[in-house]
PDB file of N, CA and C in Angstrom:
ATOM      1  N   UNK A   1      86.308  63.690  35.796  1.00  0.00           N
ATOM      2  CA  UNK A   1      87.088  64.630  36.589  1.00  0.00           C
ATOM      3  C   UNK A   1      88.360  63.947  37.029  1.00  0.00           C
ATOM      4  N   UNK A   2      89.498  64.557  36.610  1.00  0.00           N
ATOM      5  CA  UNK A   2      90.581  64.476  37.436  1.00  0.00           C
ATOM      6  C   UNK A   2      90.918  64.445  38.997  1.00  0.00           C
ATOM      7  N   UNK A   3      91.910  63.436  39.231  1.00  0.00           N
ATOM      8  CA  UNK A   3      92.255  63.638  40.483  1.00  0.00           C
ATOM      9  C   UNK A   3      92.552  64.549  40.717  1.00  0.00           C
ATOM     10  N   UNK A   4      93.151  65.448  41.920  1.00  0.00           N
ATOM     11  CA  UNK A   4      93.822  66.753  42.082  1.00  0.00           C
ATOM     12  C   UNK A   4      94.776  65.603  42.988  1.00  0.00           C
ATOM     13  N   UNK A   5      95.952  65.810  42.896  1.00  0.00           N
ATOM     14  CA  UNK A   5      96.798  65.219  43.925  1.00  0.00           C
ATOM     15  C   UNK A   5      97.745  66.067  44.367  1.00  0.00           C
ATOM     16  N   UNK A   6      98.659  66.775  43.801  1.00  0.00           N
ATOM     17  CA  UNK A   6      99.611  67.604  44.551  1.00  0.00           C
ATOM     18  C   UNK A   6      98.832  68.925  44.751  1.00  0.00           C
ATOM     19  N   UNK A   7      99.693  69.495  45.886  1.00  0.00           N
ATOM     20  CA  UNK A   7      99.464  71.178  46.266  1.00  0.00           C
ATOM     21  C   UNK A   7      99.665  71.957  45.571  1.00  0.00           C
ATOM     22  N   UNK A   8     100.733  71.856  44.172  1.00  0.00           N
ATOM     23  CA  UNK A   8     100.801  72.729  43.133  1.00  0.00           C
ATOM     24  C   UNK A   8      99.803  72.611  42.577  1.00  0.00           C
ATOM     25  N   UNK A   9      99.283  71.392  42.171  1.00  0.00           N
ATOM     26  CA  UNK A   9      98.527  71.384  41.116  1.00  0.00           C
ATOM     27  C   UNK A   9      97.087  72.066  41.243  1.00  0.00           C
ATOM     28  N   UNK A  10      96.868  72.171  42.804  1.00  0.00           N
ATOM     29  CA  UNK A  10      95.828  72.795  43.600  1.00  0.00           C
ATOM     30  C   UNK A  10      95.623  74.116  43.225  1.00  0.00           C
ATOM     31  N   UNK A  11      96.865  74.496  43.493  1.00  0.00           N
ATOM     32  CA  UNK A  11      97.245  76.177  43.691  1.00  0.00           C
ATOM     33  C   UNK A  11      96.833  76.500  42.179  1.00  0.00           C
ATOM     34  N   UNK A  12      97.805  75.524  40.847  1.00  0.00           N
ATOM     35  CA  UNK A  12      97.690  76.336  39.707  1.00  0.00           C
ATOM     36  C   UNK A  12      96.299  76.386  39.063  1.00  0.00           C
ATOM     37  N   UNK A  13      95.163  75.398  39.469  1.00  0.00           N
ATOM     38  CA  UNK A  13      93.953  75.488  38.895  1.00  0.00           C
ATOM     39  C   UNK A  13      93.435  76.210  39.598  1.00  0.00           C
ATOM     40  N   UNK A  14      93.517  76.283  41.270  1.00  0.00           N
ATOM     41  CA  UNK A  14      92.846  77.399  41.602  1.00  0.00           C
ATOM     42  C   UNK A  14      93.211  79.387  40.780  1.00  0.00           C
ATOM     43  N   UNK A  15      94.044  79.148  40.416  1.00  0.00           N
ATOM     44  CA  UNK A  15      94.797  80.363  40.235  1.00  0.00           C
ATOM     45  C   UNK A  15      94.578  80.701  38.705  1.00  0.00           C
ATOM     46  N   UNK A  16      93.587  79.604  37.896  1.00  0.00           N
ATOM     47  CA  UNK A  16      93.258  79.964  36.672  1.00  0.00           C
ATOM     48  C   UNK A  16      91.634  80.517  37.032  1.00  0.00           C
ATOM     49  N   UNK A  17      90.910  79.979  37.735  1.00  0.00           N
ATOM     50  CA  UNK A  17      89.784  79.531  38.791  1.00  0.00           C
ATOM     51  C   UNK A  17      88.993  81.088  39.115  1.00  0.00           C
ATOM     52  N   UNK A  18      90.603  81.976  40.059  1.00  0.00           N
ATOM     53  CA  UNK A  18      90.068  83.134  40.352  1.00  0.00           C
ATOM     54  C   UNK A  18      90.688  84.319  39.935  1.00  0.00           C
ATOM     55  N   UNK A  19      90.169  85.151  39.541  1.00  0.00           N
ATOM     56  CA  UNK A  19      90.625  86.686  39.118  1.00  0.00           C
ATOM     57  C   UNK A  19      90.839  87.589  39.837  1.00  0.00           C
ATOM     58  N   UNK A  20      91.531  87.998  39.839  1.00  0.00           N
ATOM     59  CA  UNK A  20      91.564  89.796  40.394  1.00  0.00           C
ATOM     60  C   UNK A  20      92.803  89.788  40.983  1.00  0.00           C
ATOM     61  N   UNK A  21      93.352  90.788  41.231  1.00  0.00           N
ATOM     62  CA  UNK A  21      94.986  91.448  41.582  1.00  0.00           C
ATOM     63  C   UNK A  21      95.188  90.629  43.006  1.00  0.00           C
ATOM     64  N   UNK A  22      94.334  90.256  43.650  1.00  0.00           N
ATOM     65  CA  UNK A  22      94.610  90.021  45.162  1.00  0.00           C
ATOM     66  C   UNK A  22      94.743  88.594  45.236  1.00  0.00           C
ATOM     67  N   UNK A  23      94.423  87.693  44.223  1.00  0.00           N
ATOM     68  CA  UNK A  23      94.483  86.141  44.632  1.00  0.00           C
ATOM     69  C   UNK A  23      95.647  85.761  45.168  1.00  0.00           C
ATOM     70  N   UNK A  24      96.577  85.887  44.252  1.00  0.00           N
ATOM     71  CA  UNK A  24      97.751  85.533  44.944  1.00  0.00           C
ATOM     72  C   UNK A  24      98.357  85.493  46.268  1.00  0.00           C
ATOM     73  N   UNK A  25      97.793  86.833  46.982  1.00  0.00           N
ATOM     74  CA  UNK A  25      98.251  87.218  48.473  1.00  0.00           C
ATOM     75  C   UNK A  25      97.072  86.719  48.709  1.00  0.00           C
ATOM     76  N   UNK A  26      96.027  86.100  48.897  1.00  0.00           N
ATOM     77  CA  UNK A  26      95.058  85.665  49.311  1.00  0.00           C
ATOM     78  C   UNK A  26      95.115  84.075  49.301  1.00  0.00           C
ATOM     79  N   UNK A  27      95.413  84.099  48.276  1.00  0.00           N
ATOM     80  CA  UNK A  27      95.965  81.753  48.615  1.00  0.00           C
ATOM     81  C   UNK A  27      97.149  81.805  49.123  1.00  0.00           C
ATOM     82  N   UNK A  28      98.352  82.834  49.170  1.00  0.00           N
ATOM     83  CA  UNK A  28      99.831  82.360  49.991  1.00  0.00           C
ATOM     84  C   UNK A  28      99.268  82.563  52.054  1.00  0.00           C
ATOM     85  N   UNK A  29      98.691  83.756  51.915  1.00  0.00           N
ATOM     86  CA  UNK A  29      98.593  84.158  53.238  1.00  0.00           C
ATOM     87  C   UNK A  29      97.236  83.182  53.892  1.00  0.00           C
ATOM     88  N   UNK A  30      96.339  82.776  53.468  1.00  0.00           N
ATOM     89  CA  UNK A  30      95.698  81.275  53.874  1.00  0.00           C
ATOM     90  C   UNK A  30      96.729  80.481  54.024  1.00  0.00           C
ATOM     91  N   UNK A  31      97.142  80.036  52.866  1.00  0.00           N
ATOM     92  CA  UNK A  31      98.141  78.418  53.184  1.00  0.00           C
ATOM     93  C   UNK A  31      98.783  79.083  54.297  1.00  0.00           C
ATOM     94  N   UNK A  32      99.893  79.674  53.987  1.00  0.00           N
ATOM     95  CA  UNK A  32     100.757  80.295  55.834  1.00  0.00           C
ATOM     96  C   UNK A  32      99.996  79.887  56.943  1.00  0.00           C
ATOM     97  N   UNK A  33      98.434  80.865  57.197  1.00  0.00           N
ATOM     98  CA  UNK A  33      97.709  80.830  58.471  1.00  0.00           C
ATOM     99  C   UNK A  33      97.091  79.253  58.917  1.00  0.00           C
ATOM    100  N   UNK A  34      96.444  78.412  57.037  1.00  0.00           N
ATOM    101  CA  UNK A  34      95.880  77.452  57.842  1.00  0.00           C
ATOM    102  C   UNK A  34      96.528  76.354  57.567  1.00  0.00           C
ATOM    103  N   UNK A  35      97.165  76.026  56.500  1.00  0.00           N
ATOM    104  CA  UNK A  35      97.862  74.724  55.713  1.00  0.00           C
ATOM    105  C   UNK A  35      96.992  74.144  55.323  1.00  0.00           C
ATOM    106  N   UNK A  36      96.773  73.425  55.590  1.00  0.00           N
ATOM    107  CA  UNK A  36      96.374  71.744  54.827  1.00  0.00           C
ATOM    108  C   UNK A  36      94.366  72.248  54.676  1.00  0.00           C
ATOM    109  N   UNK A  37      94.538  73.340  56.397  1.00  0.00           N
ATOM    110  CA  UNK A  37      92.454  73.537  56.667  1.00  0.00           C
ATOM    111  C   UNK A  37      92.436  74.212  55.034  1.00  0.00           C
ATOM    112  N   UNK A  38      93.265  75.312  54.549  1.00  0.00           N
ATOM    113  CA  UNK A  38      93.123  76.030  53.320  1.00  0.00           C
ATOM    114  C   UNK A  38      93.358  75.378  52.548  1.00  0.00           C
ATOM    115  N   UNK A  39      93.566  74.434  51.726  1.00  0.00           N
ATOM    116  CA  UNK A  39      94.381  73.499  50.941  1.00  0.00           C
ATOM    117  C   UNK A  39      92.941  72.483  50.697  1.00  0.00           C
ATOM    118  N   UNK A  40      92.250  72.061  51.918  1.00  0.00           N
ATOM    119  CA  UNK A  40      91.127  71.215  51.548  1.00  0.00           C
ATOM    120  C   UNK A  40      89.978  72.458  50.409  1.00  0.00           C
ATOM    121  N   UNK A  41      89.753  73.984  51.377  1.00  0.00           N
ATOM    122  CA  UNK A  41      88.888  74.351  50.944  1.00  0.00           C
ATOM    123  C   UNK A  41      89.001  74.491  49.044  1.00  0.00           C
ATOM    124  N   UNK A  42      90.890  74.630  48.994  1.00  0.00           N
ATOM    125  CA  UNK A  42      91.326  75.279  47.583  1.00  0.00           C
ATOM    126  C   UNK A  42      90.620  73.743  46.778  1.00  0.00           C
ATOM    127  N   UNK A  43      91.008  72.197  47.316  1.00  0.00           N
ATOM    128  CA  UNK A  43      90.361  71.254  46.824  1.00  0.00           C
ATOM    129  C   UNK A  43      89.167  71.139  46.059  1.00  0.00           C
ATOM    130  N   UNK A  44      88.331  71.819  47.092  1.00  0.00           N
ATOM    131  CA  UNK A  44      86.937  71.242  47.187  1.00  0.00           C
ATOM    132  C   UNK A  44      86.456  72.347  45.918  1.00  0.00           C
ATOM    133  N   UNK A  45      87.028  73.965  46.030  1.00  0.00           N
ATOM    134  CA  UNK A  45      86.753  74.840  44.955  1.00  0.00           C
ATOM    135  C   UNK A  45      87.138  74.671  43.388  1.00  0.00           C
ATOM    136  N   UNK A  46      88.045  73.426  43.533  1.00  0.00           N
ATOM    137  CA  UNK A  46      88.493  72.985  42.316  1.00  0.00           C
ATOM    138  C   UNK A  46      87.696  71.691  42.006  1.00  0.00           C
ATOM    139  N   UNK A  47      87.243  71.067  42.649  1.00  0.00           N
ATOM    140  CA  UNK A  47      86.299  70.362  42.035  1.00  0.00           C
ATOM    141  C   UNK A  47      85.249  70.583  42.059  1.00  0.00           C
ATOM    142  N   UNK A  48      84.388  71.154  42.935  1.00  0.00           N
ATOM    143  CA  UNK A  48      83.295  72.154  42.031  1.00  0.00           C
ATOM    144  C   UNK A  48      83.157  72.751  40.836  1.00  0.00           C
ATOM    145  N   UNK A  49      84.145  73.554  40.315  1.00  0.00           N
ATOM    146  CA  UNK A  49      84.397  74.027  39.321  1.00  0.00           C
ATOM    147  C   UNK A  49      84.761  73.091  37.558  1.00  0.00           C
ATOM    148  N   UNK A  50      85.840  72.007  38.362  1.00  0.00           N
ATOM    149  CA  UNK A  50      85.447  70.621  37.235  1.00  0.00           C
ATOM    150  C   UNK A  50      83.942  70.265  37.833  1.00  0.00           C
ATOM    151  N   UNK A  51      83.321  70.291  38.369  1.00  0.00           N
ATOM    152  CA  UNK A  51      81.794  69.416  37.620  1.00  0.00           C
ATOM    153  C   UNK A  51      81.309  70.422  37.630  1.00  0.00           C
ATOM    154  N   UNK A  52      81.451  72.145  37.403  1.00  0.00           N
ATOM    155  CA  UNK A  52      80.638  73.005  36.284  1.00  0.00           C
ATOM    156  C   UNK A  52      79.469  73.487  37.879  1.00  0.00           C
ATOM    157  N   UNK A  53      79.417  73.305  38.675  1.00  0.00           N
ATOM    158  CA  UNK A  53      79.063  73.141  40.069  1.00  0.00           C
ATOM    159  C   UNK A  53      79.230  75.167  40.028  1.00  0.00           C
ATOM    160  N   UNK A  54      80.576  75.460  39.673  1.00  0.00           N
ATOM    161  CA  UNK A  54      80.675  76.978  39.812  1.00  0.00           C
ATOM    162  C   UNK A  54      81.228  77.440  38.886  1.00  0.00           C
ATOM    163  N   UNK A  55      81.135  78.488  38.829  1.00  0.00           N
ATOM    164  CA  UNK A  55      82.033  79.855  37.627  1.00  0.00           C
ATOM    165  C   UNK A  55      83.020  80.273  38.194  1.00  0.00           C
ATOM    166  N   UNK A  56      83.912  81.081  37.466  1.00  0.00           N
ATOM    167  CA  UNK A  56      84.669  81.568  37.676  1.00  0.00           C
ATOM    168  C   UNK A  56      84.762  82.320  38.716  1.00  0.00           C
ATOM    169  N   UNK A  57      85.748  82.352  39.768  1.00  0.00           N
ATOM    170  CA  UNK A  57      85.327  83.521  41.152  1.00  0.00           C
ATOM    171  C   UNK A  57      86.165  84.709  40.794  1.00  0.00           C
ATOM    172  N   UNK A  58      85.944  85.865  41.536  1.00  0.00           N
ATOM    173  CA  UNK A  58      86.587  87.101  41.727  1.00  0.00           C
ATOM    174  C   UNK A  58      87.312  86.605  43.149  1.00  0.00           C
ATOM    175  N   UNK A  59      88.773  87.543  43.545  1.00  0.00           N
ATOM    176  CA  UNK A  59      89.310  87.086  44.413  1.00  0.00           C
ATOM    177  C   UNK A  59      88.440  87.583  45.492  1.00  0.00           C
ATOM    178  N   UNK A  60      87.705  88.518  45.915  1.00  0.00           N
ATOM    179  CA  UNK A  60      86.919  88.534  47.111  1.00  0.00           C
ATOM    180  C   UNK A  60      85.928  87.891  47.297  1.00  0.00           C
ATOM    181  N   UNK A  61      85.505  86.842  45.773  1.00  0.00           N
ATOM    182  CA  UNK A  61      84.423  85.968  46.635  1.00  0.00           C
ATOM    183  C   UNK A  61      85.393  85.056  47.243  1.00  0.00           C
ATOM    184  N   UNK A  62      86.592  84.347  46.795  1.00  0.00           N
ATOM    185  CA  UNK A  62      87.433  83.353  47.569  1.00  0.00           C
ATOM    186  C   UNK A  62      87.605  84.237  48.805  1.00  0.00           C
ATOM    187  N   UNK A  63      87.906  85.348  49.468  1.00  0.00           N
ATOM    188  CA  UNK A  63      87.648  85.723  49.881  1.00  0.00           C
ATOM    189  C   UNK A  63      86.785  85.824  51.356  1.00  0.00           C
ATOM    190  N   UNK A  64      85.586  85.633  50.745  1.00  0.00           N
ATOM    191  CA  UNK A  64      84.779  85.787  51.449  1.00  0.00           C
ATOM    192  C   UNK A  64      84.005  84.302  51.875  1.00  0.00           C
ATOM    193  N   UNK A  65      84.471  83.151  50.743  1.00  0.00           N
ATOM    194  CA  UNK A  65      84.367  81.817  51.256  1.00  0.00           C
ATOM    195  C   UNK A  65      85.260  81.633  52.380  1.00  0.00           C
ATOM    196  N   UNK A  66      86.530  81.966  52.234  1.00  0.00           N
ATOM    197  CA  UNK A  66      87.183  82.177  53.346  1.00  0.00           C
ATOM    198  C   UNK A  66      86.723  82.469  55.111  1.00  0.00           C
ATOM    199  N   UNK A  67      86.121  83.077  54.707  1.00  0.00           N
ATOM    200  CA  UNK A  67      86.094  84.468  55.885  1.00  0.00           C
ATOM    201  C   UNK A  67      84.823  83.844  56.724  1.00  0.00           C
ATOM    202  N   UNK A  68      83.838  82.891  55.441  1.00  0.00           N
ATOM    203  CA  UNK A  68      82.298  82.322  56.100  1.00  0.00           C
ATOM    204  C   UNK A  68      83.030  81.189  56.551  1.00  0.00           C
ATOM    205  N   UNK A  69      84.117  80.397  56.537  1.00  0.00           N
ATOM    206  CA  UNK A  69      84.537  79.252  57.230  1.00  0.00           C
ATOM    207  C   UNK A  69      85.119  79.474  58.154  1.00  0.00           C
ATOM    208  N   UNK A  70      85.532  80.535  58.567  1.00  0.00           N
ATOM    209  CA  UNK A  70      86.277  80.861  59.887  1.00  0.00           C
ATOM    210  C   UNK A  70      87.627  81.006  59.368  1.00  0.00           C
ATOM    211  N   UNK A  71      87.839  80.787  58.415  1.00  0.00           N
ATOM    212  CA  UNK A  71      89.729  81.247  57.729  1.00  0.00           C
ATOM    213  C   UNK A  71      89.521  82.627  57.672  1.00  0.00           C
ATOM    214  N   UNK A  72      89.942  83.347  58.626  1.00  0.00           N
ATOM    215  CA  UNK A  72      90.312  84.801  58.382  1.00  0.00           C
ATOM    216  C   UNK A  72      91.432  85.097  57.880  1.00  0.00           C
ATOM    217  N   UNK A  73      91.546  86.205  56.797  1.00  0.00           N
ATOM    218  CA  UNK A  73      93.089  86.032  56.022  1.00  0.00           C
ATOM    219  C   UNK A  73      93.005  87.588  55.862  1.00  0.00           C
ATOM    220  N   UNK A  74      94.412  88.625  56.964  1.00  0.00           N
ATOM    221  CA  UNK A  74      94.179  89.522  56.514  1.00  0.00           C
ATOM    222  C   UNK A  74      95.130  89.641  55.736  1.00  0.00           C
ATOM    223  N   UNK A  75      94.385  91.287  54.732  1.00  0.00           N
ATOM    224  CA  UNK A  75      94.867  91.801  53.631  1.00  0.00           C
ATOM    225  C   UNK A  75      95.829  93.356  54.218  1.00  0.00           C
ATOM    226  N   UNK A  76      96.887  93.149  53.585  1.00  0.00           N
ATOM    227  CA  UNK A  76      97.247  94.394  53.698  1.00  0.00           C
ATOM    228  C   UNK A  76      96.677  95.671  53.051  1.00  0.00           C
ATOM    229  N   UNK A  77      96.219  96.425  53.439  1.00  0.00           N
ATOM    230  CA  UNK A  77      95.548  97.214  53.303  1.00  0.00           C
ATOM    231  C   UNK A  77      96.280  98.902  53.327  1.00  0.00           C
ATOM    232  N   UNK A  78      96.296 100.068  52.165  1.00  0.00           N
ATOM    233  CA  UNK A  78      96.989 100.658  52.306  1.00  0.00           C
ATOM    234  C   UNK A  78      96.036 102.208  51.946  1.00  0.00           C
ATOM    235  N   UNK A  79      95.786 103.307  52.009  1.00  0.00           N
ATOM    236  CA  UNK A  79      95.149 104.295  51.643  1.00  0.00           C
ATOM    237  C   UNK A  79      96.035 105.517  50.979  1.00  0.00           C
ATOM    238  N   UNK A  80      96.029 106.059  49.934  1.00  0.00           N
ATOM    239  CA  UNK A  80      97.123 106.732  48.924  1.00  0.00           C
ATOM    240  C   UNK A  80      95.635 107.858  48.313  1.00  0.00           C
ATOM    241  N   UNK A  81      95.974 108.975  48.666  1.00  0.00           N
ATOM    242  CA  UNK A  81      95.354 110.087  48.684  1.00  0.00           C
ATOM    243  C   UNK A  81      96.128 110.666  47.272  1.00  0.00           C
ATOM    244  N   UNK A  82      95.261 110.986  45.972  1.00  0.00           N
ATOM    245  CA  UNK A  82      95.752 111.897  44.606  1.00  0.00           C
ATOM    246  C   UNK A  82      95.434 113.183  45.130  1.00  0.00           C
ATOM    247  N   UNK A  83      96.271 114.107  44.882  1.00  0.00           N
ATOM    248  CA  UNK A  83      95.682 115.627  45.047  1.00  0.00           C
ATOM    249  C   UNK A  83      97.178 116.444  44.185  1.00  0.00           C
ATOM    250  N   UNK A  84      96.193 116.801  43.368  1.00  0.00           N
ATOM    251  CA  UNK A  84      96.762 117.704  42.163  1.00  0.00           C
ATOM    252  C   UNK A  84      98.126 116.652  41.294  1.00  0.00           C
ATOM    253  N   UNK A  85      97.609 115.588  41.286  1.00  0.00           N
ATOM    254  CA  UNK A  85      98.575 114.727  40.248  1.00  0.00           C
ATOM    255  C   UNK A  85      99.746 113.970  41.362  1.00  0.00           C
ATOM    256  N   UNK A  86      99.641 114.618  42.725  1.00  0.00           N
ATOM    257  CA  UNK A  86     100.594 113.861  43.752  1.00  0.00           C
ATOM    258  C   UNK A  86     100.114 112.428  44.719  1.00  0.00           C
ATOM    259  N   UNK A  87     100.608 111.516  44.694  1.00  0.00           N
ATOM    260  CA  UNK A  87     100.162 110.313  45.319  1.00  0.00           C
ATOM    261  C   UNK A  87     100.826 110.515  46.433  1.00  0.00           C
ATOM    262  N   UNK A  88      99.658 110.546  47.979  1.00  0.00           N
ATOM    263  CA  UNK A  88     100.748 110.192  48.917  1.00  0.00           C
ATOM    264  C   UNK A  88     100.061 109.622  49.781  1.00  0.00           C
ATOM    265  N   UNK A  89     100.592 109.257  51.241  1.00  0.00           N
ATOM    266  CA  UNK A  89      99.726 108.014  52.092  1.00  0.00           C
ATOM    267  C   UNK A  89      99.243 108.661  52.916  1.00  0.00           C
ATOM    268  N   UNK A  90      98.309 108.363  53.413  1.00  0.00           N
ATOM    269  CA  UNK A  90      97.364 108.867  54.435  1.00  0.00           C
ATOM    270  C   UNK A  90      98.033 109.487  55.445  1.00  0.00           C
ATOM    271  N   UNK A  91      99.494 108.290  56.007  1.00  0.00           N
ATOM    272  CA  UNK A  91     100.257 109.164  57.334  1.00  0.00           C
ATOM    273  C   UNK A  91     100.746 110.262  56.582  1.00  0.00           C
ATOM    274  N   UNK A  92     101.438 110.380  55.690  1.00  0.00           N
ATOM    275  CA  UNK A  92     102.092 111.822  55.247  1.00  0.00           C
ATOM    276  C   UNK A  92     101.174 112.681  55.279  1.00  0.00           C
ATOM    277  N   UNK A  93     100.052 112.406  55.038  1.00  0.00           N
ATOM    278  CA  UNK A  93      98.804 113.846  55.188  1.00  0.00           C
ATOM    279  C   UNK A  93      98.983 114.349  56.244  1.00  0.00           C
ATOM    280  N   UNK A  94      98.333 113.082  57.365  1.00  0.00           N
ATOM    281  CA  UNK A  94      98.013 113.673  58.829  1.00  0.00           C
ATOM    282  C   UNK A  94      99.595 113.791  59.495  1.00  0.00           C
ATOM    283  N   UNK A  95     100.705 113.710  59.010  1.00  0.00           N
ATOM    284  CA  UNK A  95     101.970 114.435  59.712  1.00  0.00           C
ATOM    285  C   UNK A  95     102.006 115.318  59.150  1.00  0.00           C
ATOM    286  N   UNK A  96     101.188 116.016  58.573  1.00  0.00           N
ATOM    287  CA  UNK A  96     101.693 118.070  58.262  1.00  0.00           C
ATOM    288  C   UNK A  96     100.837 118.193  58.978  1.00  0.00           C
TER     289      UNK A  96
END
């Protein structure tokens, strides 16, 4: 196993590591909230993963490793209602 030494190099294996649309805003908005506390956990998930220790994650299990260490990281969160082929947001509903 490789060293991991820089924070890029952290970020880019974590970022092969986990899937799904949300990782990205999910490792920037950790690093922001914790620095270095998020940065150990991104470590430790990357070397698990070199010694075969884990599989591949979905971004809500990082996620939710998150969330069991006390790193709370919120998500922006948005609700978009289809009705008859029209997309619109929840406030535009409830303002008619």
């Amino acid at each position: 196993m490789s060293q991991v030494e820089t924070k890029e190099e952290i970020i880019n294996k974590l970022r092969k590591i986990v899937k799904g649309s949300r990782t990205d805003e999910i490792i920037r908005k950790a690093l922001d909230l914790y620095g270095d506390d998020a940065l150990k956990v991104f470590r430790e998930i990357v070397r698990l993963y070199e010694r075969g220790s884990i599989r591949e994650l979905m971004d809500y299990e990082l996620y939710q490793i998150l969330e069991r260490l006390g790193l709370h990281v919120p998500l922006e969160t948005r609700i978009r209602i289809v009705k008859h082929g029209t997309e619109s947001s929840i406030s535009d509903i409830l303002s008619k």
